[in-house]
C-alpha atoms as a PDB file:
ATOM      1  CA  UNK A   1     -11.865 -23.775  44.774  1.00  0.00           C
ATOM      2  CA  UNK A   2     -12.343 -23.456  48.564  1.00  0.00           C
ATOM      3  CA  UNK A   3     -14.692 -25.602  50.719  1.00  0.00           C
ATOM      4  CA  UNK A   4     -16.747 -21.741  50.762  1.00  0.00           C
ATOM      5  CA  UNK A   5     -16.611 -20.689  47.558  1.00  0.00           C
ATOM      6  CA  UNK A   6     -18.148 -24.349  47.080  1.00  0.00           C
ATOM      7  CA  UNK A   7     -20.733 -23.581  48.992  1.00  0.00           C
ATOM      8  CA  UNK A   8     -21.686 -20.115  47.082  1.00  0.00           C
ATOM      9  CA  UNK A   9     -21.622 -22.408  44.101  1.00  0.00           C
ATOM     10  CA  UNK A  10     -24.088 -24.911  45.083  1.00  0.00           C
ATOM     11  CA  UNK A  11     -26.530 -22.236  46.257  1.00  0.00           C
ATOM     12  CA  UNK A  12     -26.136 -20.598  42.536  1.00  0.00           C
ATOM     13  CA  UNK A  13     -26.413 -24.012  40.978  1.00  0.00           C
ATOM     14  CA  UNK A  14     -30.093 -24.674  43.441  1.00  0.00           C
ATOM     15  CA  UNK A  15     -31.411 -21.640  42.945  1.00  0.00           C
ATOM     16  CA  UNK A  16     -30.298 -21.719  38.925  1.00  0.00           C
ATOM     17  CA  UNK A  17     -32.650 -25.195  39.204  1.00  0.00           C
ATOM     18  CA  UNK A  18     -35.175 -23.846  41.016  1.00  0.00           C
ATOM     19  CA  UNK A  19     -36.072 -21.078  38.522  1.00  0.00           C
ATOM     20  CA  UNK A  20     -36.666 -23.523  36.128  1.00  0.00           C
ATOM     21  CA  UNK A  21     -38.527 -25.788  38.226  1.00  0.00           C
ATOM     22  CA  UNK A  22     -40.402 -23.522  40.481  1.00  0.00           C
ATOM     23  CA  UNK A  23     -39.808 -20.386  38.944  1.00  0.00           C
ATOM     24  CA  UNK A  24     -42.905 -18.684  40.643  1.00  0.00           C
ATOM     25  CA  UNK A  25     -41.819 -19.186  44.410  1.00  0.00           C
ATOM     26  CA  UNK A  26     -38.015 -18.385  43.352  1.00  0.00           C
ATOM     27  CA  UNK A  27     -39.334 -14.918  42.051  1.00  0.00           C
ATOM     28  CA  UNK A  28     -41.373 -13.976  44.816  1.00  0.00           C
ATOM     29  CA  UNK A  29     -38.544 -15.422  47.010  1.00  0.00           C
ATOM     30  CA  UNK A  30     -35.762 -13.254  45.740  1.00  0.00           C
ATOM     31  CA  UNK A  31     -37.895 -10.047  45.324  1.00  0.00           C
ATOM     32  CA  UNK A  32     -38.966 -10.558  49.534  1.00  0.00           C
ATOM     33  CA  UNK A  33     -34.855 -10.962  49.826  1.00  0.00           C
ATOM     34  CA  UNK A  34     -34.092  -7.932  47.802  1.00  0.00           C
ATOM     35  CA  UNK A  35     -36.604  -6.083  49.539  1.00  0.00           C
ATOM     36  CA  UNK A  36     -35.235  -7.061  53.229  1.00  0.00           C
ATOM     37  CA  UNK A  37     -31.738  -6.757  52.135  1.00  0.00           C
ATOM     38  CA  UNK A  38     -32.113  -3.066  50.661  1.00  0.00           C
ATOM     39  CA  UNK A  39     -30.456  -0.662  52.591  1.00  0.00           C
ATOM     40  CA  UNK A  40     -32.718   1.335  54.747  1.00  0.00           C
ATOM     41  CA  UNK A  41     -32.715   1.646  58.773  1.00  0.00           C
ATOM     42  CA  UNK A  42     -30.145  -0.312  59.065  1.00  0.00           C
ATOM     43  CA  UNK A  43     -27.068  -0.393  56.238  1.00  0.00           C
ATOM     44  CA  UNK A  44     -26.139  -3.747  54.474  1.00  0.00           C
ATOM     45  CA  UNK A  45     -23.119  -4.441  56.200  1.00  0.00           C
ATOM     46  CA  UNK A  46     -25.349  -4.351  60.127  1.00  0.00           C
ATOM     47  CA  UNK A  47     -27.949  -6.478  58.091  1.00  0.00           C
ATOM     48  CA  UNK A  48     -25.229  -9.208  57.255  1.00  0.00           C
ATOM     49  CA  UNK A  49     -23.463  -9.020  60.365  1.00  0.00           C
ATOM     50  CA  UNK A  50     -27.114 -10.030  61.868  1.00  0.00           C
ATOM     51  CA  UNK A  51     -27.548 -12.793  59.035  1.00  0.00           C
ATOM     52  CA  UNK A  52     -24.466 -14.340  60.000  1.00  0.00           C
ATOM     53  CA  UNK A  53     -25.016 -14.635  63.647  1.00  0.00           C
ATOM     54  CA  UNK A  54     -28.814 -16.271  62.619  1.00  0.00           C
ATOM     55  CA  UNK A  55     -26.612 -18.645  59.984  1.00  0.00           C
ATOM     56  CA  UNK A  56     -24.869 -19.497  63.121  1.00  0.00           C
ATOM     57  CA  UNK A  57     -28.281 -20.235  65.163  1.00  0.00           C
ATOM     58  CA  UNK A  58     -29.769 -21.909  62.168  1.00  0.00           C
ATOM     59  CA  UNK A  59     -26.531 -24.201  61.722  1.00  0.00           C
ATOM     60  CA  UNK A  60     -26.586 -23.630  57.707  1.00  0.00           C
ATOM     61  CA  UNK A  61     -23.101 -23.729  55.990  1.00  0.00           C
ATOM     62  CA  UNK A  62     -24.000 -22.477  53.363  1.00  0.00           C
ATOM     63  CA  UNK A  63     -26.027 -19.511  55.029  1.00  0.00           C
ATOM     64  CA  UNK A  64     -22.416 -19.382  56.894  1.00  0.00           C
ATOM     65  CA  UNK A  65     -20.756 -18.420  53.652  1.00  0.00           C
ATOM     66  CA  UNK A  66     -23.089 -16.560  52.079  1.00  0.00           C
ATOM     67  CA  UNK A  67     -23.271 -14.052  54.725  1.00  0.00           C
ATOM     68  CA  UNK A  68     -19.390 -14.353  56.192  1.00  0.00           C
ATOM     69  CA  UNK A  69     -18.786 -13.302  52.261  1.00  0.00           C
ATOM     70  CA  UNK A  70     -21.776 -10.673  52.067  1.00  0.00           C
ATOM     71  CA  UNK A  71     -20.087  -9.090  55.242  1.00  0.00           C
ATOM     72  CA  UNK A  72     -17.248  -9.106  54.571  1.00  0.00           C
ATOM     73  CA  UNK A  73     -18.196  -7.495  51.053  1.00  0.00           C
ATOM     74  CA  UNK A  74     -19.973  -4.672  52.358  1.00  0.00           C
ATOM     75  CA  UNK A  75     -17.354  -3.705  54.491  1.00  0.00           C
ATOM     76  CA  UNK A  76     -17.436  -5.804  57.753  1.00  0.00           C
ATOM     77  CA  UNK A  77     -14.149  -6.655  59.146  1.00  0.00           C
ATOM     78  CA  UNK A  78     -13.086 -10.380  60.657  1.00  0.00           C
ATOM     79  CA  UNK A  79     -13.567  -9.051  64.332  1.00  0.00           C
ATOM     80  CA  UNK A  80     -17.276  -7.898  63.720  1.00  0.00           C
ATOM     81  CA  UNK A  81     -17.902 -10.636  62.418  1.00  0.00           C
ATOM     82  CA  UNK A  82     -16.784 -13.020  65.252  1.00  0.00           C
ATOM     83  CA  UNK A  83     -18.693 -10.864  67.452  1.00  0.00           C
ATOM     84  CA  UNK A  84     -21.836 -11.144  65.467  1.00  0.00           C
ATOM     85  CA  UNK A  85     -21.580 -14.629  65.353  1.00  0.00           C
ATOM     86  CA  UNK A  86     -21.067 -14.774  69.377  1.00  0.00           C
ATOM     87  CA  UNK A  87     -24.369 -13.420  69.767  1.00  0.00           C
ATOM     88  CA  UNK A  88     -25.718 -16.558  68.433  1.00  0.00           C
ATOM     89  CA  UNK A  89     -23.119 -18.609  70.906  1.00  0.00           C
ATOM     90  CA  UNK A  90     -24.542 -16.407  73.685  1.00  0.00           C
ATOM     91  CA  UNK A  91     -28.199 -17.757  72.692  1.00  0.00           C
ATOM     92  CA  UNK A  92     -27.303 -21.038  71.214  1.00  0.00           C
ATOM     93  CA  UNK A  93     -25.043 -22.038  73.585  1.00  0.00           C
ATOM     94  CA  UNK A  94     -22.268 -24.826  72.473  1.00  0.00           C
ATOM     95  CA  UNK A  95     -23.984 -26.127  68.900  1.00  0.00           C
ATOM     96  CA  UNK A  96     -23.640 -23.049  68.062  1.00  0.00           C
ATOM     97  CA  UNK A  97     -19.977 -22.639  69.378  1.00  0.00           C
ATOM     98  CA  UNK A  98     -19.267 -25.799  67.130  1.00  0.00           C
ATOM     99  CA  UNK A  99     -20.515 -23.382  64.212  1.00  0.00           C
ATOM    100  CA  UNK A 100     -17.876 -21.232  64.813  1.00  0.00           C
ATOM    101  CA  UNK A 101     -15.667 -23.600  63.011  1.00  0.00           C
ATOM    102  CA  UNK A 102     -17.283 -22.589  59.545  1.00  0.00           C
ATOM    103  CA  UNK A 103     -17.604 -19.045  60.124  1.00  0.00           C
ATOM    104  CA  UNK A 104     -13.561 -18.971  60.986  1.00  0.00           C
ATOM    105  CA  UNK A 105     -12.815 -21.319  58.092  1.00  0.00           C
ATOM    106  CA  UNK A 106     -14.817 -18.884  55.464  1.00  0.00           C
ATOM    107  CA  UNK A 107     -13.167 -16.194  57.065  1.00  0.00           C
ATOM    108  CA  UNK A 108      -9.711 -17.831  56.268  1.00  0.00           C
ATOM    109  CA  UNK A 109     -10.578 -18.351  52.837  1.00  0.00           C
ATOM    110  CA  UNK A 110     -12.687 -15.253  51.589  1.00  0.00           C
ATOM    111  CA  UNK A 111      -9.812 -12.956  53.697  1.00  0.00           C
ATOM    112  CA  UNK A 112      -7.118 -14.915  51.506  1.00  0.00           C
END
């Protein structure tokens, strides 16, 4: 298993606890998500090309490979990508360039 696909498992495994453990928030959580994910003015492959440039500003690796995965899934290609995430370089400046390492290494591995 890849350092990313690691990372999609340990959200799975959290948010498999958290249903148990605060199953209340988790549910009103994920139906706001599937709600703001839906397709709608904008299509779900612009949505995750914007979540990945904000997983960039937020430094989160494992935002990183959820949405490098979820764009690439609905149909994003490794250029877009790299230019979505340069938006948040552009406003970040160079912690967010440094971010750019996972976003390249999940590309590697969920292009492979």
């Amino acid at each position: 298993m890849g350092k990313y696909t690691g990372k999609l498992e340990e959200i799975k495994r959290l948010i498999g606890r958290l249903q148990k453990e605060e199953a209340d928030q988790i549910s009103a959580f994920h139906n706001f998500m599937t709600a703001v994910e839906k397709p709608g003015r904008l299509d779900a492959k612009h949505k995750e090309l914007i979540n990945v440039a904000l997983a960039v500003a937020a430094q989160c690796e494992w935002c990183i490979a959820l949405h490098v995965k979820g764009a690439l899934d609905a149909g994003a290609d490794r250029k877009e990508i790299l230019d979505a995430a340069m938006q948040a370089v552009l406003m970040h400046g160079g912690p967010a360039l440094m971010y750019m390492t996972p976003v390249v290494e999940a590309l590697d591995e969920f292009s492979s």
